[in-house]
N, C-alpha and C. Protein backbone atom coordinates (compact mmCIF):
# COMPACT_ATOMS: atom_id res chain seq x y z
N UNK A 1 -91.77 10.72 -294.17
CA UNK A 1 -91.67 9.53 -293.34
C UNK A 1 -92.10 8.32 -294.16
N UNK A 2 -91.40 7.48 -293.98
CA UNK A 2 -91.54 5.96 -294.95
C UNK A 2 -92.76 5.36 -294.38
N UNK A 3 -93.72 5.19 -295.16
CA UNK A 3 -94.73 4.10 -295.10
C UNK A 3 -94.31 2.95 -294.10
N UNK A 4 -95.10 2.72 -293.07
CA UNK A 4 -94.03 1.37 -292.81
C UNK A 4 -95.01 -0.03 -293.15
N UNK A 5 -94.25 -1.00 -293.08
CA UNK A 5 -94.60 -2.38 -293.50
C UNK A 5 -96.03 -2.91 -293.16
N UNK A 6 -96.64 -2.83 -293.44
CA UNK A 6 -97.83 -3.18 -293.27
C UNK A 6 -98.21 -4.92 -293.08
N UNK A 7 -98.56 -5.93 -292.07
CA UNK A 7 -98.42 -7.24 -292.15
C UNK A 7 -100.22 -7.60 -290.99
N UNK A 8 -100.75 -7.98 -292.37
CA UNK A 8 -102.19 -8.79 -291.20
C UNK A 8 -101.30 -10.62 -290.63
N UNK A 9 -101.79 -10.87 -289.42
CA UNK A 9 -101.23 -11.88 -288.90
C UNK A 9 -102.55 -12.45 -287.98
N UNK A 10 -102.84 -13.78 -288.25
CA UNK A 10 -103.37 -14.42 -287.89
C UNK A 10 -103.17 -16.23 -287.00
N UNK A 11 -103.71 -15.89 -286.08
CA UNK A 11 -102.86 -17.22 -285.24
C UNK A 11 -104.32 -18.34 -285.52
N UNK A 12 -104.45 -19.32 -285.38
CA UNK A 12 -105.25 -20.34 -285.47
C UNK A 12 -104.80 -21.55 -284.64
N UNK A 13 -105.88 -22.60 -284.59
CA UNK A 13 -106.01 -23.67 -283.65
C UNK A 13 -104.89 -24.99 -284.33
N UNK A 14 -104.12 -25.05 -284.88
CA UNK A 14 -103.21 -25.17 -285.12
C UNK A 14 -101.52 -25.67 -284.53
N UNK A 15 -101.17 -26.51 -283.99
CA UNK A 15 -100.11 -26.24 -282.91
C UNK A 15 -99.03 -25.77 -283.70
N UNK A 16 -98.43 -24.88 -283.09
CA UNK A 16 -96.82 -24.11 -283.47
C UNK A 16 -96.92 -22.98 -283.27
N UNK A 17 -98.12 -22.31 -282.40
CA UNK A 17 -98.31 -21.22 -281.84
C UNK A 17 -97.04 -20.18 -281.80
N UNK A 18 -95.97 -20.78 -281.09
CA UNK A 18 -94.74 -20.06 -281.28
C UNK A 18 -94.19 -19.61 -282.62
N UNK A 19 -94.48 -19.94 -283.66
CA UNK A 19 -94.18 -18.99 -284.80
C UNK A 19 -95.04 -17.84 -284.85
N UNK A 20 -96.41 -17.85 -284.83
CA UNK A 20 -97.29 -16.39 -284.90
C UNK A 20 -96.48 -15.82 -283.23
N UNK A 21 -96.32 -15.92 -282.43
CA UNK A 21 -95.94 -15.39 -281.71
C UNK A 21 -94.42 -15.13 -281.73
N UNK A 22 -93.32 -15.17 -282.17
CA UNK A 22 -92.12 -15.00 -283.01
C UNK A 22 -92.11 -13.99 -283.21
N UNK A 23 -93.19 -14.48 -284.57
CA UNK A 23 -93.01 -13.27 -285.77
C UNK A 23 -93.88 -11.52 -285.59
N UNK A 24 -94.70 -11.81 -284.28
CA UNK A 24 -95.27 -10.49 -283.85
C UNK A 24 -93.95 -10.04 -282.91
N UNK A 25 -93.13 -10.56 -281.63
CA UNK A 25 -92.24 -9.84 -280.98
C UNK A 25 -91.21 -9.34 -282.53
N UNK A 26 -90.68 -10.40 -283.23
CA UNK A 26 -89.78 -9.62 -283.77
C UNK A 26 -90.51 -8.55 -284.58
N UNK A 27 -91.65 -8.57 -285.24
CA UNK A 27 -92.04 -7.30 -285.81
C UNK A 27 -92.31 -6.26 -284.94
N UNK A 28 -92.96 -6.01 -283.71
CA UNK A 28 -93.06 -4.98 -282.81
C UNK A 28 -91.71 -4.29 -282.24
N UNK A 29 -90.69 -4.81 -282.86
CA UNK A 29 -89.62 -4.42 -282.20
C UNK A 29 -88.77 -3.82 -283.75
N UNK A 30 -89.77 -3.84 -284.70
CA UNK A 30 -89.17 -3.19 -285.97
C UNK A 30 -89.73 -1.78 -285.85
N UNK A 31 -89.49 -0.50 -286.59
CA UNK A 31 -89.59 0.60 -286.26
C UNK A 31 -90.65 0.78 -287.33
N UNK A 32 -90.41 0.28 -288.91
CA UNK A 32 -91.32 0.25 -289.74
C UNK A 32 -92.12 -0.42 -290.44
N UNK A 33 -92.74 -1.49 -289.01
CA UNK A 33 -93.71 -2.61 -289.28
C UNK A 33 -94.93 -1.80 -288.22
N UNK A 34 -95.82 -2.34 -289.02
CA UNK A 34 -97.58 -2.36 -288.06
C UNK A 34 -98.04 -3.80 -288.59
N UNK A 35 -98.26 -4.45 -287.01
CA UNK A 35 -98.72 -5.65 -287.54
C UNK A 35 -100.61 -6.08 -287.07
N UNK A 36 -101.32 -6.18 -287.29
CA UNK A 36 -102.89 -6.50 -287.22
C UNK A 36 -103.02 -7.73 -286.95
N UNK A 37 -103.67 -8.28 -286.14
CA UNK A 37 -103.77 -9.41 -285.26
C UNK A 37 -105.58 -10.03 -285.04
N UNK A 38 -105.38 -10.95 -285.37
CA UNK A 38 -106.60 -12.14 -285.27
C UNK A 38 -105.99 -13.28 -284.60
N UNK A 39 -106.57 -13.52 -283.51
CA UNK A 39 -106.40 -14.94 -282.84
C UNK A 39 -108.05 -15.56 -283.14
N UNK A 40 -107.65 -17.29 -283.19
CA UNK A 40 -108.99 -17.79 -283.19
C UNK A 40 -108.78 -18.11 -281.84
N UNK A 41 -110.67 -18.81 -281.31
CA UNK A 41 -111.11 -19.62 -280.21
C UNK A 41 -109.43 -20.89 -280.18
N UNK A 42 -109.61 -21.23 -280.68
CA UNK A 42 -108.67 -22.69 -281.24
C UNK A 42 -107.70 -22.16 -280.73
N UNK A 43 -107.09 -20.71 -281.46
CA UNK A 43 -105.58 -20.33 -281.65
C UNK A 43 -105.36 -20.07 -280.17
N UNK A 44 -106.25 -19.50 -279.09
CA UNK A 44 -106.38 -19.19 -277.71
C UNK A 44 -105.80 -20.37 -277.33
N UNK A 45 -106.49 -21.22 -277.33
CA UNK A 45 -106.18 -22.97 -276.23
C UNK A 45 -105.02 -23.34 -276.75
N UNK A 46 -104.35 -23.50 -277.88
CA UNK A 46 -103.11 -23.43 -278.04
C UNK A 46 -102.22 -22.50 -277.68
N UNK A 47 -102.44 -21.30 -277.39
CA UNK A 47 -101.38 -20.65 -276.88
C UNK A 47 -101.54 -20.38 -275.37
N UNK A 48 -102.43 -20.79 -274.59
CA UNK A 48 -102.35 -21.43 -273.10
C UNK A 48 -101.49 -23.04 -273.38
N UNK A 49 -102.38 -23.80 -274.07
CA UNK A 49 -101.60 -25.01 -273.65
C UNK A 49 -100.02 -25.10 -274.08
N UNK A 50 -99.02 -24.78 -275.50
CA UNK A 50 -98.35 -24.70 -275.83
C UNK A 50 -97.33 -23.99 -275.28
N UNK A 51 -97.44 -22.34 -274.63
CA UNK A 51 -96.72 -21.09 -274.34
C UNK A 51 -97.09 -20.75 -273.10
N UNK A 52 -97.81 -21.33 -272.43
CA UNK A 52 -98.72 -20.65 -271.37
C UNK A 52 -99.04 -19.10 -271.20
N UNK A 53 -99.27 -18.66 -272.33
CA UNK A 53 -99.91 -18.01 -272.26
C UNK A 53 -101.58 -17.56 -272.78
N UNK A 54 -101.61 -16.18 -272.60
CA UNK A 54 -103.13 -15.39 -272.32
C UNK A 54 -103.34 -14.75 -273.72
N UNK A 55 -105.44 -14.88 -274.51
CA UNK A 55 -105.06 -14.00 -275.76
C UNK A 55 -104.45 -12.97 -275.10
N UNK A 56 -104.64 -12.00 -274.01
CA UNK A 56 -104.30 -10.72 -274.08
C UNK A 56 -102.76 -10.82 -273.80
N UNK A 57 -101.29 -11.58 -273.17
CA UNK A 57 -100.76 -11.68 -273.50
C UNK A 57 -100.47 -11.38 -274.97
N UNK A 58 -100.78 -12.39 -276.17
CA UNK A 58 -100.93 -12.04 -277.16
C UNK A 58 -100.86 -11.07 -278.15
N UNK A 59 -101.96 -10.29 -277.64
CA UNK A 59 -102.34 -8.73 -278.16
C UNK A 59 -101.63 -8.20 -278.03
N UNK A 60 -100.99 -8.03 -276.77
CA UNK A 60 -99.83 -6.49 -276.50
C UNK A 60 -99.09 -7.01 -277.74
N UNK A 61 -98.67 -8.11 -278.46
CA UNK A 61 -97.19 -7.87 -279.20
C UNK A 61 -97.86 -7.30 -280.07
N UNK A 62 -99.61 -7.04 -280.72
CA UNK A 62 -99.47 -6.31 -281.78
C UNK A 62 -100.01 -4.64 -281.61
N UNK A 63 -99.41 -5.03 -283.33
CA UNK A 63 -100.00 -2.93 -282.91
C UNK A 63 -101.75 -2.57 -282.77
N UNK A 64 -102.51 -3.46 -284.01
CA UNK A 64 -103.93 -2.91 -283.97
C UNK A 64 -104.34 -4.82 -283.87
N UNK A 65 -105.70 -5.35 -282.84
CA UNK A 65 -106.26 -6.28 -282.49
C UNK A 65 -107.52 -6.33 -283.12
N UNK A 66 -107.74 -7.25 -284.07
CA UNK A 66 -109.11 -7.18 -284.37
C UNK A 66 -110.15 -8.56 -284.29
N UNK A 67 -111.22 -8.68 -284.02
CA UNK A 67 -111.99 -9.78 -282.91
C UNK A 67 -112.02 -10.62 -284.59
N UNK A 68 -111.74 -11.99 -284.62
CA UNK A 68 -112.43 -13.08 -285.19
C UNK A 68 -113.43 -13.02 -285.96
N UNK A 69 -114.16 -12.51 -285.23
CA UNK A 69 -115.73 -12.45 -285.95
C UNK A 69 -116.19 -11.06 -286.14
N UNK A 70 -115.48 -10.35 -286.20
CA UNK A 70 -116.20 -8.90 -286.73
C UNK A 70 -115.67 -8.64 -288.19
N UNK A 71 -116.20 -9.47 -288.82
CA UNK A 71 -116.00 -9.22 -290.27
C UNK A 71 -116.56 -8.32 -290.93
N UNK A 72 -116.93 -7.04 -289.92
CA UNK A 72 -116.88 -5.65 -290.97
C UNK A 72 -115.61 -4.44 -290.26
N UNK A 73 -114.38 -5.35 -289.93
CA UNK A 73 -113.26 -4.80 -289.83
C UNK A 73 -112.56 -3.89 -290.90
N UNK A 74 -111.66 -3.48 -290.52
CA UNK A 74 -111.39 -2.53 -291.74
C UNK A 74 -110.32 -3.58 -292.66
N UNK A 75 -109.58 -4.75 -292.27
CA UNK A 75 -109.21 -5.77 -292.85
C UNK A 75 -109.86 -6.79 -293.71
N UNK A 76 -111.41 -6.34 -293.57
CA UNK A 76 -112.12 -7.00 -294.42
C UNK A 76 -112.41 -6.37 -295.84
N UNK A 77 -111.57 -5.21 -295.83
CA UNK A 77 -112.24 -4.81 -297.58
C UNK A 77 -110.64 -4.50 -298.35
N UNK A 78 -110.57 -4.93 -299.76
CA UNK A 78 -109.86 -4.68 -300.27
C UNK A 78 -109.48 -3.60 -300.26
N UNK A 79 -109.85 -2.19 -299.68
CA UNK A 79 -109.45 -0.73 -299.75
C UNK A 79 -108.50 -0.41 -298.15
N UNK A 80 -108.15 -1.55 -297.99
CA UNK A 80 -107.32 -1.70 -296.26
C UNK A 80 -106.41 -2.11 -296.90
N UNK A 81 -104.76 -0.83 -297.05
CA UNK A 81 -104.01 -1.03 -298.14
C UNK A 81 -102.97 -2.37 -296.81
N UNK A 82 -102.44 -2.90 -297.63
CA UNK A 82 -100.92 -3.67 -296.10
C UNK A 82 -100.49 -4.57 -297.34
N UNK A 83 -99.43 -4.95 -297.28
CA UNK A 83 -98.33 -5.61 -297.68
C UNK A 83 -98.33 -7.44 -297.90
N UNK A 84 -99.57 -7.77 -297.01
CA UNK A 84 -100.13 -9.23 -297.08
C UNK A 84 -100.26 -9.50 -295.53
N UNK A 85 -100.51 -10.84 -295.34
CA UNK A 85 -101.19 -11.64 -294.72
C UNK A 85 -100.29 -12.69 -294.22
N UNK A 86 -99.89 -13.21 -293.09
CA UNK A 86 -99.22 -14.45 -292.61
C UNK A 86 -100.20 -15.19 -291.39
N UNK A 87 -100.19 -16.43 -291.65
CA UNK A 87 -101.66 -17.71 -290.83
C UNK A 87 -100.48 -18.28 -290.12
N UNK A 88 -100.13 -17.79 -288.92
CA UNK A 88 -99.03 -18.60 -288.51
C UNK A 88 -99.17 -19.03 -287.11
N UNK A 89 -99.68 -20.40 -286.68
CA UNK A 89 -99.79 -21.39 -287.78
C UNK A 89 -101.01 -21.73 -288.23
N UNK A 90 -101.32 -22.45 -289.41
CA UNK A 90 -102.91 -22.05 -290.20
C UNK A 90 -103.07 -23.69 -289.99
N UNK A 91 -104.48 -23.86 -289.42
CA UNK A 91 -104.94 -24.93 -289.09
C UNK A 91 -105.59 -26.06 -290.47
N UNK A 92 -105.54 -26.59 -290.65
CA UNK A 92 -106.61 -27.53 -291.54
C UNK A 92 -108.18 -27.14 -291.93
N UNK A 93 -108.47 -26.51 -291.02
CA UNK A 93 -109.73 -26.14 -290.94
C UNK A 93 -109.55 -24.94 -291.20
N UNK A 94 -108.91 -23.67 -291.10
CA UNK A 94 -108.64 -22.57 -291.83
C UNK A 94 -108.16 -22.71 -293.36
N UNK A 95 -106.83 -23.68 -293.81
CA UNK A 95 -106.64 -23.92 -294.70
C UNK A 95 -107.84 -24.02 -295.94
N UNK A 96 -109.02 -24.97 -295.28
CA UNK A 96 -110.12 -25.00 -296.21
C UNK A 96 -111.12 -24.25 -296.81
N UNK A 97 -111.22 -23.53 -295.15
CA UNK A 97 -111.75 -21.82 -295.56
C UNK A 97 -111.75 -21.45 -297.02
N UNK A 98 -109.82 -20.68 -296.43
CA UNK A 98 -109.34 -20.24 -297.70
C UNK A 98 -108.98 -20.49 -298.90
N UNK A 99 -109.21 -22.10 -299.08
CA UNK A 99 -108.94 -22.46 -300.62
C UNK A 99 -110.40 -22.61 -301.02
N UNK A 100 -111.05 -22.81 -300.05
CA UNK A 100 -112.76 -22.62 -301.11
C UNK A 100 -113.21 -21.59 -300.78
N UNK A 101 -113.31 -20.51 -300.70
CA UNK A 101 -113.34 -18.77 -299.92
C UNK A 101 -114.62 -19.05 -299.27
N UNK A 102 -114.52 -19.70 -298.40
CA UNK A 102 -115.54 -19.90 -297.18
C UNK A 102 -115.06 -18.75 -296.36
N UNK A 103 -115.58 -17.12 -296.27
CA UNK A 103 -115.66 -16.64 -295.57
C UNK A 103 -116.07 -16.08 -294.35
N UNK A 104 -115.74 -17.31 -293.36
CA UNK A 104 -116.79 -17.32 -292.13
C UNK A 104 -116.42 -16.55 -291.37
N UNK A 105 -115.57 -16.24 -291.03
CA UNK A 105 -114.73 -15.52 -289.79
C UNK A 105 -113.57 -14.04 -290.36
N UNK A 106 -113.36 -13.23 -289.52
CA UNK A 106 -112.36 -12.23 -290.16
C UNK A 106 -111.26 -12.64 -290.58
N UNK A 107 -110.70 -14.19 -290.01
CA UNK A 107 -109.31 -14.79 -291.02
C UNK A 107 -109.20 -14.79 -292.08
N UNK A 108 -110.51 -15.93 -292.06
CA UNK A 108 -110.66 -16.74 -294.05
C UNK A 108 -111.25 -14.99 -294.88
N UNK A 109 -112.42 -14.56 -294.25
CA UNK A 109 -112.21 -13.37 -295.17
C UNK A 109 -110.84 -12.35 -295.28
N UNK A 110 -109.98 -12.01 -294.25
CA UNK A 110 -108.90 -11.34 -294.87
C UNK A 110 -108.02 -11.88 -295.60
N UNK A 111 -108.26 -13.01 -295.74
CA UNK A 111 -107.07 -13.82 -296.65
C UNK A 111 -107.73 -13.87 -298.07
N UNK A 112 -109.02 -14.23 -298.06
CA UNK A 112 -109.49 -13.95 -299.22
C UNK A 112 -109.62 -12.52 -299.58
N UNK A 113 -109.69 -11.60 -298.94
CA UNK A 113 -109.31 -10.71 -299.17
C UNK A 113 -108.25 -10.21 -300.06
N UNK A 114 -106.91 -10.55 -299.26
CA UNK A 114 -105.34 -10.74 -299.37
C UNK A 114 -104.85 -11.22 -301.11
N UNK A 115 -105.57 -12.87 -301.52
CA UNK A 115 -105.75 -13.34 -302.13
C UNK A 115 -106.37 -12.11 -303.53
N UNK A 116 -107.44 -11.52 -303.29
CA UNK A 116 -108.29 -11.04 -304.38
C UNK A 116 -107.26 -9.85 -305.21
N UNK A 117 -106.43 -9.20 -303.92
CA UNK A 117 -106.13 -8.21 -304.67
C UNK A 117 -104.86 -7.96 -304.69
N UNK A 118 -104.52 -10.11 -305.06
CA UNK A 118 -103.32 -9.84 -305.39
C UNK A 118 -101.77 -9.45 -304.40
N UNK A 119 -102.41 -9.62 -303.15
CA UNK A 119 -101.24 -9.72 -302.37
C UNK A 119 -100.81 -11.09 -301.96
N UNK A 120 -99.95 -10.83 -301.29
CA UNK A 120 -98.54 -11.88 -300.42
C UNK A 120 -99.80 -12.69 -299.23
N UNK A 121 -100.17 -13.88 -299.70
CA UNK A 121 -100.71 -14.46 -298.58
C UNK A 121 -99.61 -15.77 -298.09
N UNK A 122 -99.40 -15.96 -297.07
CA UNK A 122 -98.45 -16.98 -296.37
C UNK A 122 -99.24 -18.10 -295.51
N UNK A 123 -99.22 -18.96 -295.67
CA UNK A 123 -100.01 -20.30 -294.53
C UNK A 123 -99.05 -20.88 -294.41
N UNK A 124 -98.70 -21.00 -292.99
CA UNK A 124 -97.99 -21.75 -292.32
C UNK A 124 -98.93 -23.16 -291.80
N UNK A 125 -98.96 -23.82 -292.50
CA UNK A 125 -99.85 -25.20 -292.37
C UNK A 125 -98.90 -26.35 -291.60
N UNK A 126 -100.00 -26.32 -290.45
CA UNK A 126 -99.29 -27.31 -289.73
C UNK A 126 -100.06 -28.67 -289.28
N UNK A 127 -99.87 -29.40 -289.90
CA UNK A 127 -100.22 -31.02 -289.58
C UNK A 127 -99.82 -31.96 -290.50
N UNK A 128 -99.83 -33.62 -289.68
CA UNK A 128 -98.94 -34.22 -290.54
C UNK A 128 -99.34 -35.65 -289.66
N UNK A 129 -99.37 -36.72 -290.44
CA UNK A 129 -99.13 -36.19 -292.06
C UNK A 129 -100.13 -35.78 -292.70
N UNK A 130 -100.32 -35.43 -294.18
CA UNK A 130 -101.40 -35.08 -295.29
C UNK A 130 -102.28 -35.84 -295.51
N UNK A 131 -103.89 -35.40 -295.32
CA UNK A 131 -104.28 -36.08 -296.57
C UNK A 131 -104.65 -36.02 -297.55
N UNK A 132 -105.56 -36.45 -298.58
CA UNK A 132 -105.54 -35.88 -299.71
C UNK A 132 -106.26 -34.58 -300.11
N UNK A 133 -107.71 -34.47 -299.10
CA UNK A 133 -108.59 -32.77 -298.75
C UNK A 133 -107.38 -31.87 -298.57
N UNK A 134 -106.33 -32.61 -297.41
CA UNK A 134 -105.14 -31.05 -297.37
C UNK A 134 -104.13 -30.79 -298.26
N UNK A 135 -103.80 -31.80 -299.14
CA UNK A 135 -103.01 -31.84 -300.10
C UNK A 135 -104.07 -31.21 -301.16
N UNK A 136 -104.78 -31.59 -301.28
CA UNK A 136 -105.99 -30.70 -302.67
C UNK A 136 -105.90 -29.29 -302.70
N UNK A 137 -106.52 -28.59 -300.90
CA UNK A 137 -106.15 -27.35 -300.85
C UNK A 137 -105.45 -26.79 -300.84
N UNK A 138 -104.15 -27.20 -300.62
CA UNK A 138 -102.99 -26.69 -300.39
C UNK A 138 -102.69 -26.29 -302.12
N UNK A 139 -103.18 -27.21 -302.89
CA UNK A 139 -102.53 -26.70 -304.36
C UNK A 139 -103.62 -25.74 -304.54
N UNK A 140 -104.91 -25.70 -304.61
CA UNK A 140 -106.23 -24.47 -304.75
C UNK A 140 -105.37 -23.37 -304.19
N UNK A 141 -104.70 -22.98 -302.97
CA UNK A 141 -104.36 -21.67 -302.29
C UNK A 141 -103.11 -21.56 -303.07
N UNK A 142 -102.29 -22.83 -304.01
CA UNK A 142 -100.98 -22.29 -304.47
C UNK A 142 -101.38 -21.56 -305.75
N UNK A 143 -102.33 -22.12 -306.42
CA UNK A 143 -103.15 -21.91 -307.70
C UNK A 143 -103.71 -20.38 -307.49
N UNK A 144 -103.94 -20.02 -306.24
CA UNK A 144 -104.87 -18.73 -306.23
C UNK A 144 -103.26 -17.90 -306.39
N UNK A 145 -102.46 -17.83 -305.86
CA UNK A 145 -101.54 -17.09 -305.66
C UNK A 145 -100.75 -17.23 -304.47
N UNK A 146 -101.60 -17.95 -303.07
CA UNK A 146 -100.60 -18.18 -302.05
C UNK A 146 -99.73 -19.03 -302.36
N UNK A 147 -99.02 -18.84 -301.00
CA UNK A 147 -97.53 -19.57 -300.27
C UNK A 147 -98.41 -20.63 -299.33
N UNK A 148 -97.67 -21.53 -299.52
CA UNK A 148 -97.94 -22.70 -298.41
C UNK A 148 -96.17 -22.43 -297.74
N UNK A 149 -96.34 -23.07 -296.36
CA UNK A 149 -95.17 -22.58 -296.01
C UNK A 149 -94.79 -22.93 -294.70
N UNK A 150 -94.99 -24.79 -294.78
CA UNK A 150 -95.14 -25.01 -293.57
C UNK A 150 -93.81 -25.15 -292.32
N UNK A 151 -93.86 -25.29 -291.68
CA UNK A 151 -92.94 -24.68 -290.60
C UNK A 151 -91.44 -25.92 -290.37
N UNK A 152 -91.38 -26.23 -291.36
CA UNK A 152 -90.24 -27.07 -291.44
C UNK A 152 -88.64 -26.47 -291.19
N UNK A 153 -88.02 -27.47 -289.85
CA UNK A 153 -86.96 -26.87 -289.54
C UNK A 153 -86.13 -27.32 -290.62
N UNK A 154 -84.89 -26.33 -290.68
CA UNK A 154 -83.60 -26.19 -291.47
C UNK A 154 -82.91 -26.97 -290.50
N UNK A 155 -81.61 -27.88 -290.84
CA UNK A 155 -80.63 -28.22 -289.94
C UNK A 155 -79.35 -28.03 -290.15
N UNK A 156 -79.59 -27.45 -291.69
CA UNK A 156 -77.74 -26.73 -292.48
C UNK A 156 -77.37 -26.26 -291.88
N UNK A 157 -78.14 -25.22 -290.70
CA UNK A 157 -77.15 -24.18 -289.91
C UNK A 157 -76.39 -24.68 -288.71
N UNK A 158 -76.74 -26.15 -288.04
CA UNK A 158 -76.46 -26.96 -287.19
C UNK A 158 -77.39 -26.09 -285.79
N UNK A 159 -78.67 -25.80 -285.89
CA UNK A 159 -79.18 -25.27 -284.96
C UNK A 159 -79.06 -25.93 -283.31
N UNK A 160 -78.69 -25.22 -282.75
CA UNK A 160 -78.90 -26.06 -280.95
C UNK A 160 -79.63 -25.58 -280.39
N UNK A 161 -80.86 -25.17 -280.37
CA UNK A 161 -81.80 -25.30 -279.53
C UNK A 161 -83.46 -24.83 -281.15
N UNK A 162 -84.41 -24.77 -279.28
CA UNK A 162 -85.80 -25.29 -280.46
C UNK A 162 -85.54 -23.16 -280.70
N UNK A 163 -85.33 -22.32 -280.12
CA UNK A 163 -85.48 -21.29 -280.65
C UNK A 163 -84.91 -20.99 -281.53
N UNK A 164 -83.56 -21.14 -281.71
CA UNK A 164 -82.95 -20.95 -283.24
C UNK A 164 -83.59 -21.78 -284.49
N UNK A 165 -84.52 -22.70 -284.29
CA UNK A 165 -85.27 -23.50 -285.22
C UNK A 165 -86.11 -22.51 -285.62
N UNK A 166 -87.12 -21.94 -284.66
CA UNK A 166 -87.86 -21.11 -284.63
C UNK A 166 -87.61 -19.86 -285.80
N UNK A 167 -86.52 -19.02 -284.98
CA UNK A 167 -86.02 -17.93 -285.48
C UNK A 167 -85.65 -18.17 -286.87
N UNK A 168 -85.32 -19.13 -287.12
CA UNK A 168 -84.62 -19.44 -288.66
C UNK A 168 -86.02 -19.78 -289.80
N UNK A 169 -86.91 -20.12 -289.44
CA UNK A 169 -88.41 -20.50 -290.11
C UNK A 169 -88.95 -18.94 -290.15
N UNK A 170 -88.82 -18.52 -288.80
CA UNK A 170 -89.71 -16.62 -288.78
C UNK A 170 -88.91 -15.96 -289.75
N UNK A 171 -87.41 -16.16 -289.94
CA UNK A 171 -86.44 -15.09 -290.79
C UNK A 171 -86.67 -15.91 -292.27
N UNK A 172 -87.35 -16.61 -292.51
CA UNK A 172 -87.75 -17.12 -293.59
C UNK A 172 -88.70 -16.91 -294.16
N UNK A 173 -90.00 -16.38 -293.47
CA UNK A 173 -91.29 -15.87 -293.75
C UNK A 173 -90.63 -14.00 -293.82
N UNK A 174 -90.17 -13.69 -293.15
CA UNK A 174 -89.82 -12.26 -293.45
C UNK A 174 -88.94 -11.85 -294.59
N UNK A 175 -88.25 -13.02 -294.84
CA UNK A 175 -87.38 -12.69 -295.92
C UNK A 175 -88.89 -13.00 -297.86
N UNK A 176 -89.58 -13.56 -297.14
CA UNK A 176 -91.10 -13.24 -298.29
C UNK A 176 -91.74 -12.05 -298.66
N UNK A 177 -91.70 -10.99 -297.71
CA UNK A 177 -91.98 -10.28 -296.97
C UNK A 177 -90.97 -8.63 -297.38
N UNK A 178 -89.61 -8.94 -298.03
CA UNK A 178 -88.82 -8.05 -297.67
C UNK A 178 -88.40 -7.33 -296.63
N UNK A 179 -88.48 -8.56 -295.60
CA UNK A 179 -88.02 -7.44 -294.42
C UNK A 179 -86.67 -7.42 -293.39
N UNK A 180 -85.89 -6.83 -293.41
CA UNK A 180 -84.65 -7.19 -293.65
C UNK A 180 -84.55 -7.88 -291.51
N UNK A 181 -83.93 -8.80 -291.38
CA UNK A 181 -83.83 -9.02 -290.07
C UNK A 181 -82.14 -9.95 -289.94
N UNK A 182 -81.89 -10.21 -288.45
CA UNK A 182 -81.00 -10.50 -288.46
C UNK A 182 -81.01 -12.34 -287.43
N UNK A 183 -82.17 -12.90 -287.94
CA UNK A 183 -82.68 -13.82 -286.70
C UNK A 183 -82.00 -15.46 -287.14
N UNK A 184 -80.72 -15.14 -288.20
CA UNK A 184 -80.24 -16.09 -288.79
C UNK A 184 -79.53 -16.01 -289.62
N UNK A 185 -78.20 -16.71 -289.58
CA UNK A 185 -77.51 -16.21 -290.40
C UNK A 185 -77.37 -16.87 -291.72
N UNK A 186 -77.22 -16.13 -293.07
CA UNK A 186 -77.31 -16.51 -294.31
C UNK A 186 -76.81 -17.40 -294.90
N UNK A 187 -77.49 -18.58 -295.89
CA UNK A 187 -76.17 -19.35 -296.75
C UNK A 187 -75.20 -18.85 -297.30
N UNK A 188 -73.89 -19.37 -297.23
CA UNK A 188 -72.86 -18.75 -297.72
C UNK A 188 -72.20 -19.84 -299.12
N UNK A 189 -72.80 -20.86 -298.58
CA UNK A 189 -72.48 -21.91 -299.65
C UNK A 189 -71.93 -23.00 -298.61
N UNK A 190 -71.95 -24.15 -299.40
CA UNK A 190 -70.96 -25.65 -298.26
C UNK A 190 -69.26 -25.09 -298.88
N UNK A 191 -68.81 -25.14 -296.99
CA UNK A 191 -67.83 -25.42 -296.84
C UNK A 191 -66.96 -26.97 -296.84
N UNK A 192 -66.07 -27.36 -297.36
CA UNK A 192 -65.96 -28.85 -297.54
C UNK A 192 -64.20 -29.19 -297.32
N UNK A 193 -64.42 -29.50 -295.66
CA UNK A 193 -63.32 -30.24 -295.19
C UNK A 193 -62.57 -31.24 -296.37
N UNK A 194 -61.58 -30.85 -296.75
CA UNK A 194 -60.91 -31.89 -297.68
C UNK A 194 -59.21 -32.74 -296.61
């Protein structure tokens, strides 16, 4: 039996809630993904105010739930094998965490984690505009080895509504990921009315 995909996922206070929540339905509905789940305090009130929904809403989309602050999770040690890490969406204040390995919480430590040994870390950084503290860290986490990867819509595909925006940003983080999905369809190249 194939190993399956292994993905830690972390939601934060952050607005764009709907991508960490995306990218857990479409992975729970993959056969050979397990996805691990951290919501912050923050990431909660955004996904009432944003989605109306509940953390425990939340939880059901993943497979294993682990609390914020119990940073002697099994996601906290480099010997917790998985495939990487996605912050979706990763707040300013998480961002900083993890570019100065302020390990306060089970996020910033699994990412530093993520980070140490060399895996796939993803931050979906959302705010705007920049300033120069988030522009600083943002190059520290590119320098360590992460992805910055903020949630900017595509409009090549001529999307009509906000979920195909969505879906096309989530099939973009999975395609980091190797994971094959069908939530958008591929460049083929410009076609050009002559």
């Amino acid at each position: 039996m194939p190993t399956p995909k292994r993905l830690v996922i972390a939601i934060t206070g952050a607005t764009g809630a709907v991508y960490g929540v995306r990218l857990l339905q479409v992975l729970r509905n993959l056969p050979d993904a397990e996805t691990h789940l951290m919501v912050s305090d923050a990431g909660v009130l955004n996904l009432h105010q944003e989605l109306g929904m509940s953390r425990k809403d939340v939880e059901l989309l993943a497979h294993v739930v682990h609390h914020v602050r119990d940073v002697g999770a099994s996601i906290a040690s480099g010997s917790f094998q998985s495939d990487g890490m996605i912050i979706a969406p990763c707040s300013m204040k998480t961002l900083a965490g993890v570019a100065h390995g302020f390990s306060d919480n089970l996020i910033t430590r699994a990412a530093d984690v993520t980070l140490k040994e060399r895996r796939r870390l993803v931050l979906m950084v959302r705010e705007t505009p920049f300033n120069l503290a988030h522009l600083r860290n943002m190059v520290a986490v590119t320098e360590m080895g992460g992805i910055i990867y903020p949630p900017l819509p595509g409009f090549y595909q001529r999307p009509q509504t906000i979920s195909e925006m969505v879906d096309h940003t989530v099939g973009r983080i999975l395609d980091l990921f190797a994971i094959e999905h069908a939530l958008t369809p591929r460049w083929n190249g410009m076609k050009v009315n002559d």
